[in-house]
PDB file of N, CA and C in Angstrom:
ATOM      1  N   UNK A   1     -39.575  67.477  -2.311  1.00  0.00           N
ATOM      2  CA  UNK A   1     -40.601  68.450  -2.037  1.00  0.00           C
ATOM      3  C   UNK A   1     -41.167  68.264  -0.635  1.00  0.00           C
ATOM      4  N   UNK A   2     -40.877  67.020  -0.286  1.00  0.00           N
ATOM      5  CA  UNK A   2     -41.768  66.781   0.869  1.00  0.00           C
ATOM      6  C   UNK A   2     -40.714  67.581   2.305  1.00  0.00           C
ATOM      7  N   UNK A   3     -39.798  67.363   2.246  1.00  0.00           N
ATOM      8  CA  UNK A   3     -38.558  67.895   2.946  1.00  0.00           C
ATOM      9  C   UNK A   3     -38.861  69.514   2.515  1.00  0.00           C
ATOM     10  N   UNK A   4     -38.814  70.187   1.737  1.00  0.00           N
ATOM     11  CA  UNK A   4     -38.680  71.588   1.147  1.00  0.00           C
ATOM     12  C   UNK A   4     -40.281  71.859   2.075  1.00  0.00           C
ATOM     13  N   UNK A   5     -41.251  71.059   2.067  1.00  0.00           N
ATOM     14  CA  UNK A   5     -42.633  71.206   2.520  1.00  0.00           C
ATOM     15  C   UNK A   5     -42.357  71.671   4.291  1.00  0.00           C
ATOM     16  N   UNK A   6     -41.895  70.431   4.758  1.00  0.00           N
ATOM     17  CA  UNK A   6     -41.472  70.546   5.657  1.00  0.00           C
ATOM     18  C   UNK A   6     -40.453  71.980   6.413  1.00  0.00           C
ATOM     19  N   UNK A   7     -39.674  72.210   5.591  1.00  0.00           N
ATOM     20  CA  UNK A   7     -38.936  73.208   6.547  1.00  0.00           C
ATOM     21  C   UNK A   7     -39.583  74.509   6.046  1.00  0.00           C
ATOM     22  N   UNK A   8     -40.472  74.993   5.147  1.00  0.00           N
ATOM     23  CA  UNK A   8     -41.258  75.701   4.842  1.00  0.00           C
ATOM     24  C   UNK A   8     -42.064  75.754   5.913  1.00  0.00           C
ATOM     25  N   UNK A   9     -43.147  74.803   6.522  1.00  0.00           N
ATOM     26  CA  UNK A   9     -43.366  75.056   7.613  1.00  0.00           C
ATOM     27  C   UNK A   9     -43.283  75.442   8.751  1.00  0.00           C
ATOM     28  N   UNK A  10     -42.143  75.013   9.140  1.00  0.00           N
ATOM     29  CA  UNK A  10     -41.166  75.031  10.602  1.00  0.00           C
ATOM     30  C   UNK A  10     -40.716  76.479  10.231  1.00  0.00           C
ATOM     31  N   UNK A  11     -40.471  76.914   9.195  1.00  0.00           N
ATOM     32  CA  UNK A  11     -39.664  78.503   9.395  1.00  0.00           C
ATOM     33  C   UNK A  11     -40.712  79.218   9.368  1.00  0.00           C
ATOM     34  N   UNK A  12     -42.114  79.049   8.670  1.00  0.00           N
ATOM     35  CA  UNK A  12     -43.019  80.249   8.524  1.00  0.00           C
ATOM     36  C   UNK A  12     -43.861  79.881   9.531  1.00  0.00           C
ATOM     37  N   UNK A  13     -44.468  78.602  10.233  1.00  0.00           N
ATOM     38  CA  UNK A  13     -45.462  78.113  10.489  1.00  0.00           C
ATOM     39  C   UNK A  13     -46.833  78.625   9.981  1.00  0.00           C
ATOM     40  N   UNK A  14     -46.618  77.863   8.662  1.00  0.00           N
ATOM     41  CA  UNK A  14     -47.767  78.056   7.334  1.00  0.00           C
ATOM     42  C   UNK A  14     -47.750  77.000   6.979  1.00  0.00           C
ATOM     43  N   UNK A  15     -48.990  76.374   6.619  1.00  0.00           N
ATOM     44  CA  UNK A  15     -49.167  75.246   5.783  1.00  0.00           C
ATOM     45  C   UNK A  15     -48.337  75.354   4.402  1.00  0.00           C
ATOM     46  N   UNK A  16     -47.946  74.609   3.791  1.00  0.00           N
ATOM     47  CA  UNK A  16     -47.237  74.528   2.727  1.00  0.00           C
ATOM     48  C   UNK A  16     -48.386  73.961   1.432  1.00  0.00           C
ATOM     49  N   UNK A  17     -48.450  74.857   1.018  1.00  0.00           N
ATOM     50  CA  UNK A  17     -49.941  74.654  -0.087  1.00  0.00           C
ATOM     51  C   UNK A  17     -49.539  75.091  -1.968  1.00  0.00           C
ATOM     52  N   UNK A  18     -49.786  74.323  -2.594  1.00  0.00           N
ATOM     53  CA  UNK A  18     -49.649  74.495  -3.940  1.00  0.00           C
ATOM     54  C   UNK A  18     -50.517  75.340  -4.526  1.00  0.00           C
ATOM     55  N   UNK A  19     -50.076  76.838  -5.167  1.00  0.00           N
ATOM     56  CA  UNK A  19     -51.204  77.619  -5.487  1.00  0.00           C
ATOM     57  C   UNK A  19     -50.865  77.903  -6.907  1.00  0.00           C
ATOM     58  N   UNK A  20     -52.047  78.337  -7.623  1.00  0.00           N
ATOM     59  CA  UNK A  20     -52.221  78.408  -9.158  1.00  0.00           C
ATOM     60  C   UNK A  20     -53.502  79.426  -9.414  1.00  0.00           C
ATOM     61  N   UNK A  21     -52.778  80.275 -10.374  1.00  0.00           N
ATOM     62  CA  UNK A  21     -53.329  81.526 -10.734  1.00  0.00           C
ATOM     63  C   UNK A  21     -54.421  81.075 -11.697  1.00  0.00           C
ATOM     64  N   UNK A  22     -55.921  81.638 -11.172  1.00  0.00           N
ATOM     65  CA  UNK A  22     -57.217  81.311 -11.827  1.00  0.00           C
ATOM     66  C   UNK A  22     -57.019  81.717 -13.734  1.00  0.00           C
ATOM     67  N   UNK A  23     -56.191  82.887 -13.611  1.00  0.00           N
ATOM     68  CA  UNK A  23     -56.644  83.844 -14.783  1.00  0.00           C
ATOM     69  C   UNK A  23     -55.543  83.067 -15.612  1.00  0.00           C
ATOM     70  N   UNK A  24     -54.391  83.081 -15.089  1.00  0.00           N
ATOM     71  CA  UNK A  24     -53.101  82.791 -16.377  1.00  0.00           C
ATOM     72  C   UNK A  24     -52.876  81.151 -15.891  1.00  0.00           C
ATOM     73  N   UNK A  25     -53.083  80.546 -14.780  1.00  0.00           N
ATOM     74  CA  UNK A  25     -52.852  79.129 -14.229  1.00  0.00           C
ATOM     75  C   UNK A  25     -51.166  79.259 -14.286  1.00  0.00           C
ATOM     76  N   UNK A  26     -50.677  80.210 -13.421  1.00  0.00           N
ATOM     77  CA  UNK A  26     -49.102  80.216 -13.607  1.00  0.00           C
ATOM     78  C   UNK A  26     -48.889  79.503 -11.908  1.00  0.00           C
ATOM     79  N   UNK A  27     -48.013  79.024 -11.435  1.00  0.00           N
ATOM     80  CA  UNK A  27     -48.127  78.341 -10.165  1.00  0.00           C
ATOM     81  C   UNK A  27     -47.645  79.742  -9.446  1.00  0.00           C
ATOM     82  N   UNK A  28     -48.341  79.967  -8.091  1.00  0.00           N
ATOM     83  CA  UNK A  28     -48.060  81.320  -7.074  1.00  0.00           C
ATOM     84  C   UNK A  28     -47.822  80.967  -5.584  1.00  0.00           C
ATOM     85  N   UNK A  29     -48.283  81.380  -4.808  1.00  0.00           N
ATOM     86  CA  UNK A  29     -47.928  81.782  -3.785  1.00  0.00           C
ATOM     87  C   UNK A  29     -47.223  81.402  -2.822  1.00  0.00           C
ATOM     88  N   UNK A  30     -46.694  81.607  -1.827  1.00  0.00           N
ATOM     89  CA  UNK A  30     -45.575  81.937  -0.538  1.00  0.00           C
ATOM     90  C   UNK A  30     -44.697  80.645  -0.901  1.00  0.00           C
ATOM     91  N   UNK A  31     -45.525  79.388  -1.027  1.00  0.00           N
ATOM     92  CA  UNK A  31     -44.709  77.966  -0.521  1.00  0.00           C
ATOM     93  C   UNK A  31     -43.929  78.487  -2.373  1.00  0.00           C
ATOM     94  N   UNK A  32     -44.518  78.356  -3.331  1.00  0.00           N
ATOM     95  CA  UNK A  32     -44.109  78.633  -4.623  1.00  0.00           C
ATOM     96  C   UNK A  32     -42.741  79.286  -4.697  1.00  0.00           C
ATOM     97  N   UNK A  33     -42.806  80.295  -4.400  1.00  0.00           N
ATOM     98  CA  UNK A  33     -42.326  81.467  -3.931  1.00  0.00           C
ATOM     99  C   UNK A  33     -40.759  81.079  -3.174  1.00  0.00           C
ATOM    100  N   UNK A  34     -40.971  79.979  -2.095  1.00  0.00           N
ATOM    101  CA  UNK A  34     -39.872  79.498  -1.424  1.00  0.00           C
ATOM    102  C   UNK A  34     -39.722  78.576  -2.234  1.00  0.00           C
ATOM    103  N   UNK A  35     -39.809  77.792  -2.449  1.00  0.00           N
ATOM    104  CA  UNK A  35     -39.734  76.079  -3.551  1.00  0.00           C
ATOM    105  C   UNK A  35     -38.529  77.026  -4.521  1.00  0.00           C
ATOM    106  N   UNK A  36     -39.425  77.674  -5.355  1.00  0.00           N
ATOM    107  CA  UNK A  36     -38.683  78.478  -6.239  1.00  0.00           C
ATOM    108  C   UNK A  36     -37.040  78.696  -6.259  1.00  0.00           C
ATOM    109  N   UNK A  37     -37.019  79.835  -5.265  1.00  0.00           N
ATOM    110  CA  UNK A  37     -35.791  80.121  -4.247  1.00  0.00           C
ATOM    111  C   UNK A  37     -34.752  79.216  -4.360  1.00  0.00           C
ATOM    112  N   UNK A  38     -35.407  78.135  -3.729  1.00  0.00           N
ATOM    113  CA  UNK A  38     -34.339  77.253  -3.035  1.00  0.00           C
ATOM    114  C   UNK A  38     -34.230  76.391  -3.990  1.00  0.00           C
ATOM    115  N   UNK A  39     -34.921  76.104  -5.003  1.00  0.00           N
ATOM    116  CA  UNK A  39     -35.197  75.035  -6.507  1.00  0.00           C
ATOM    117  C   UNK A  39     -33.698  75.911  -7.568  1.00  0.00           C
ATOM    118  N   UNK A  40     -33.841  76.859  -7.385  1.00  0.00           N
ATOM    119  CA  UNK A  40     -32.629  77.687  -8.230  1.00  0.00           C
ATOM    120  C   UNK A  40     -31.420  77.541  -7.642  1.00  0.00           C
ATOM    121  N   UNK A  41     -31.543  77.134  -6.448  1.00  0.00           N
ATOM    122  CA  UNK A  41     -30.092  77.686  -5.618  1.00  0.00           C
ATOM    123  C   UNK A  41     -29.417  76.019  -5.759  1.00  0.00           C
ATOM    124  N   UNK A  42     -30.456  75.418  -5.540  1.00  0.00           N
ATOM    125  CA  UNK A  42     -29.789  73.530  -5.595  1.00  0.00           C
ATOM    126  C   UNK A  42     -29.511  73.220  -7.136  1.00  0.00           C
ATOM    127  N   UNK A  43     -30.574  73.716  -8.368  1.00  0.00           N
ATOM    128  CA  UNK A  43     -30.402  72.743  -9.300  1.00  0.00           C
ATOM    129  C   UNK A  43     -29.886  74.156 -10.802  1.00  0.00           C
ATOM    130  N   UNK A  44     -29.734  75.381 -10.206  1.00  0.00           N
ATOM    131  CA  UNK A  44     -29.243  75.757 -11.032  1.00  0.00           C
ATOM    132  C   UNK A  44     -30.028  76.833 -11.882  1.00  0.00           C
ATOM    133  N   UNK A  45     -31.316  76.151 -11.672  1.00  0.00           N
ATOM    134  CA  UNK A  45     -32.588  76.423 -12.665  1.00  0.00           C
ATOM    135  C   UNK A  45     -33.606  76.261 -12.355  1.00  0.00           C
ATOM    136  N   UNK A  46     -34.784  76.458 -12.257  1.00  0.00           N
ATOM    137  CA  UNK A  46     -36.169  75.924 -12.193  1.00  0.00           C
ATOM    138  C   UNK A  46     -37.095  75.138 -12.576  1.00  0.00           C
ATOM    139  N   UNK A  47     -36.145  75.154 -13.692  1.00  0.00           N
ATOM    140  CA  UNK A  47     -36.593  73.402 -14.765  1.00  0.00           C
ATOM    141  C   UNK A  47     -37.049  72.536 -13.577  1.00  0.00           C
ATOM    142  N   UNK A  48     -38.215  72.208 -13.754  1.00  0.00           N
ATOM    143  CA  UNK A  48     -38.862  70.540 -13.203  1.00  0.00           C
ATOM    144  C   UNK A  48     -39.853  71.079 -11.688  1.00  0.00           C
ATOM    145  N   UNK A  49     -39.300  71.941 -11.278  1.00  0.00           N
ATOM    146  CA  UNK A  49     -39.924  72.880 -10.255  1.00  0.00           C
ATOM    147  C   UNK A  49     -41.634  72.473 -10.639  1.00  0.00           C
ATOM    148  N   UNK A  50     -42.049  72.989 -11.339  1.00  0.00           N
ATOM    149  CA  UNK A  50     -43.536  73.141 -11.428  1.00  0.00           C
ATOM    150  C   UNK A  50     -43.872  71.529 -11.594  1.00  0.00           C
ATOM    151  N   UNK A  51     -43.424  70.835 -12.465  1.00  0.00           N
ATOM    152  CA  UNK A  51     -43.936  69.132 -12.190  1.00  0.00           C
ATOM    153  C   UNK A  51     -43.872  68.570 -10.819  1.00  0.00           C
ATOM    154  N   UNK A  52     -42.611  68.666 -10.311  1.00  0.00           N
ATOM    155  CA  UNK A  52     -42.080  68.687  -8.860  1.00  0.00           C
ATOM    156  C   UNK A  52     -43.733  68.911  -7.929  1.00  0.00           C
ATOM    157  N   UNK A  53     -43.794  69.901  -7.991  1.00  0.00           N
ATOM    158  CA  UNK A  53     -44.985  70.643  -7.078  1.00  0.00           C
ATOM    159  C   UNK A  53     -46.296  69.848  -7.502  1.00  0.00           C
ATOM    160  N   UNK A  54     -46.160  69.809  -8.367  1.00  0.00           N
ATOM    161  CA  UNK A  54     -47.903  69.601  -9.133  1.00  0.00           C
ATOM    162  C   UNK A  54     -47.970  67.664  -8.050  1.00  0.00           C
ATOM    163  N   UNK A  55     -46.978  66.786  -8.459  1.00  0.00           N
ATOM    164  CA  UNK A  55     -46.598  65.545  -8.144  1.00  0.00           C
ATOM    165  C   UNK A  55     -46.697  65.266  -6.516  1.00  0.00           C
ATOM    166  N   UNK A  56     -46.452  66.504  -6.015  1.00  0.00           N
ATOM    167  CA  UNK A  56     -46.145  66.782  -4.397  1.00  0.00           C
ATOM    168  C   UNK A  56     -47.171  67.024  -3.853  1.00  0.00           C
ATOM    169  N   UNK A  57     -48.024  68.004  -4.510  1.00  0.00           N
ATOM    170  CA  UNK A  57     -49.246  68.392  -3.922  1.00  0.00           C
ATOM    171  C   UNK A  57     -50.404  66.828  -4.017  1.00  0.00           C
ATOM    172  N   UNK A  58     -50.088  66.081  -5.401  1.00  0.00           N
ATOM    173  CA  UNK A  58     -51.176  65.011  -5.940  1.00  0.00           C
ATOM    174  C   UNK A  58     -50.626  63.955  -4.495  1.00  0.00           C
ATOM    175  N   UNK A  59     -50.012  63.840  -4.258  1.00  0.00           N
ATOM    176  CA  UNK A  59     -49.506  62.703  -3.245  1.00  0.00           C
ATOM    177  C   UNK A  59     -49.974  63.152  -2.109  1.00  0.00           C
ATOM    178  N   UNK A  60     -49.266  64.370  -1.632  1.00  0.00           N
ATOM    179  CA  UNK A  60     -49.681  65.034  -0.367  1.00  0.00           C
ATOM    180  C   UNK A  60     -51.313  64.821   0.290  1.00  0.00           C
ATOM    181  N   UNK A  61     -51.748  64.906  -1.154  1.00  0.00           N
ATOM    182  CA  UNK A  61     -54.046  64.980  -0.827  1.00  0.00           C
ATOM    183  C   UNK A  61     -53.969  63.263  -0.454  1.00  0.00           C
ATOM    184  N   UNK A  62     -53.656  62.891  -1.710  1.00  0.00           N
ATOM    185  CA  UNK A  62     -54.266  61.256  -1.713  1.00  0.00           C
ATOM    186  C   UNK A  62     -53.181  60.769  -0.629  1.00  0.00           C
ATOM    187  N   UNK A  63     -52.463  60.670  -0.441  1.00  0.00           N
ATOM    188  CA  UNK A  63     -51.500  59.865   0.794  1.00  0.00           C
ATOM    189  C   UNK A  63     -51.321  60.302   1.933  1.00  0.00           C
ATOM    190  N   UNK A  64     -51.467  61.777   2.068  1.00  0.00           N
ATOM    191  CA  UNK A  64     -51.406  62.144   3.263  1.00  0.00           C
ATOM    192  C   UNK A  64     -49.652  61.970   3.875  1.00  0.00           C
ATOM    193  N   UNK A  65     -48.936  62.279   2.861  1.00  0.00           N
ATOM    194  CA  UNK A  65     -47.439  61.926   3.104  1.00  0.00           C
ATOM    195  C   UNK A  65     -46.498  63.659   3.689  1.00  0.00           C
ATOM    196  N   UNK A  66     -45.492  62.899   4.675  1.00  0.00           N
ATOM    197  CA  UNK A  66     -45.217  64.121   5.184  1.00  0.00           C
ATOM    198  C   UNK A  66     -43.746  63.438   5.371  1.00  0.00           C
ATOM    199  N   UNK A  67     -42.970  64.878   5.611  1.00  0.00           N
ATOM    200  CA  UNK A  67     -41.447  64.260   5.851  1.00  0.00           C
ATOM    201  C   UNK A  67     -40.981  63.696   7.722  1.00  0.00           C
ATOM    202  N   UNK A  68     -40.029  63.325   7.166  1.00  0.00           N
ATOM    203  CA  UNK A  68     -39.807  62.992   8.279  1.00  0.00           C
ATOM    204  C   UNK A  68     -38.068  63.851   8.810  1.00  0.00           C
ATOM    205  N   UNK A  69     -37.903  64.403   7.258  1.00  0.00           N
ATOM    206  CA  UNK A  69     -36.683  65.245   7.908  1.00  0.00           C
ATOM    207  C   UNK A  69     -36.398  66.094   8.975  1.00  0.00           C
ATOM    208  N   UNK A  70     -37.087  66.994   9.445  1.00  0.00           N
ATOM    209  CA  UNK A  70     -36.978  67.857  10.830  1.00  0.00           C
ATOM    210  C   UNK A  70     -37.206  66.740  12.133  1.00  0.00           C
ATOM    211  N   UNK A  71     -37.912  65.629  12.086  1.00  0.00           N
ATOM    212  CA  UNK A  71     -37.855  64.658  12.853  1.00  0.00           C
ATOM    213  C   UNK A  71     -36.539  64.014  13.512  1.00  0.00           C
ATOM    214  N   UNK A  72     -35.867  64.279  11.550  1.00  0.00           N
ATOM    215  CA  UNK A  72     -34.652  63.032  12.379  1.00  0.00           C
ATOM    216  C   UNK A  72     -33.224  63.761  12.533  1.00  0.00           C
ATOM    217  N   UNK A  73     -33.327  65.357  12.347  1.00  0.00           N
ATOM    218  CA  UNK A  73     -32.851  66.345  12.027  1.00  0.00           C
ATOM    219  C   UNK A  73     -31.742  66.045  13.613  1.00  0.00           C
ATOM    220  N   UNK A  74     -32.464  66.760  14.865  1.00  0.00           N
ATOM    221  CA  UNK A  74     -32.087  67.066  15.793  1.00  0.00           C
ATOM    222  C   UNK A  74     -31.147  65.080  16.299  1.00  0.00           C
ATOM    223  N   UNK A  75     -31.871  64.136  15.889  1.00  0.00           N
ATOM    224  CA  UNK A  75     -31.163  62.956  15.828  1.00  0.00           C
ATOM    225  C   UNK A  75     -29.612  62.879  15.178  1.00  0.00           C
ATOM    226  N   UNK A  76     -29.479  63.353  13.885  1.00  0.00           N
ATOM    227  CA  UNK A  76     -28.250  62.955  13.453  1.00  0.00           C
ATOM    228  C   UNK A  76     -27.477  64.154  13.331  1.00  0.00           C
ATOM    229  N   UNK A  77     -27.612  65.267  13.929  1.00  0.00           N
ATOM    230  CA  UNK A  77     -26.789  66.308  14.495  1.00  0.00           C
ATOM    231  C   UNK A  77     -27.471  66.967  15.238  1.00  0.00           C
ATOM    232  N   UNK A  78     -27.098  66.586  16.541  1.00  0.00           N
ATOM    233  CA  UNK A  78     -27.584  66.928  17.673  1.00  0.00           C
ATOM    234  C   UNK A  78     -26.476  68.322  18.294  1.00  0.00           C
ATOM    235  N   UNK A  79     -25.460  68.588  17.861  1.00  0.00           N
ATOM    236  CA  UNK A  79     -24.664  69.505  18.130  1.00  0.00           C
ATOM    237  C   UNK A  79     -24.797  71.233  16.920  1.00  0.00           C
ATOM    238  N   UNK A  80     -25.978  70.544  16.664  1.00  0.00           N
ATOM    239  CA  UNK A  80     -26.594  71.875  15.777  1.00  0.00           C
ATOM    240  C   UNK A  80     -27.111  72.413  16.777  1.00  0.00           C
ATOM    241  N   UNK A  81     -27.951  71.916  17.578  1.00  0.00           N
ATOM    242  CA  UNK A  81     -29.001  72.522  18.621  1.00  0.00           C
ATOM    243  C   UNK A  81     -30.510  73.198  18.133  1.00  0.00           C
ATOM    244  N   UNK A  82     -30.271  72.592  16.965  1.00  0.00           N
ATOM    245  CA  UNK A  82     -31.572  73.266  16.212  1.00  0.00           C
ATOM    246  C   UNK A  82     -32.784  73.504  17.392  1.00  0.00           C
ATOM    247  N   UNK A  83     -33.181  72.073  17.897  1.00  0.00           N
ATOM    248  CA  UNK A  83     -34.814  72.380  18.545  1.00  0.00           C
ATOM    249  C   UNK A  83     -34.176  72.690  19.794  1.00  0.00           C
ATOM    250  N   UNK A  84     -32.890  72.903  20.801  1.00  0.00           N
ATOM    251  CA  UNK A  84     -33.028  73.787  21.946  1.00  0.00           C
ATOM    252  C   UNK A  84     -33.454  74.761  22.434  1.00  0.00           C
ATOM    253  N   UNK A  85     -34.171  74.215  23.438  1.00  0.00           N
ATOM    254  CA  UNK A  85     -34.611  75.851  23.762  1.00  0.00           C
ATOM    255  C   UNK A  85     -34.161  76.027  25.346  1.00  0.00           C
TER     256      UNK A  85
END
């Protein structure tokens, strides 16, 4: 999640935020929305998705934890050219 957090950012430049519907408490918006997406396309299904998030967001507050994947991205394939400009 923390990686999925991460390039969520870098493509929207939006905070990546865990949201939950007041009325039904169903998990929502944009980052949801992408997690989702890309949670179906890797594992098939969405199963674990919402624990996933809930676990991500609880760490994220209290630890202040962030990835380091787009960091080491342009390091171990540098012939992507991702951050050239």
């Amino acid at each position: 999640m923390k990686d999925l957090a991460a390039i969520f950012e870098w493509l929207t430049d939006r905070k990546a935020t865990r949201g939950v519907d007041r009325t039904d408490h169903t998990e929502t918006g944009p980052f949801w929305r992408f997690a989702e997406s890309v949670w179906q396309v890797a594992f098939g299904t969405t199963r674990g998705l919402k624990a996933a998030m809930k676990n991500w967001a609880e760490a994220r507050k209290l630890y202040h934890e962030h990835s380091s994947f787009l960091l080491n991205l342009p390091l171990r394939r540098p012939e992507w050219g991702i951050f050239e400009h």
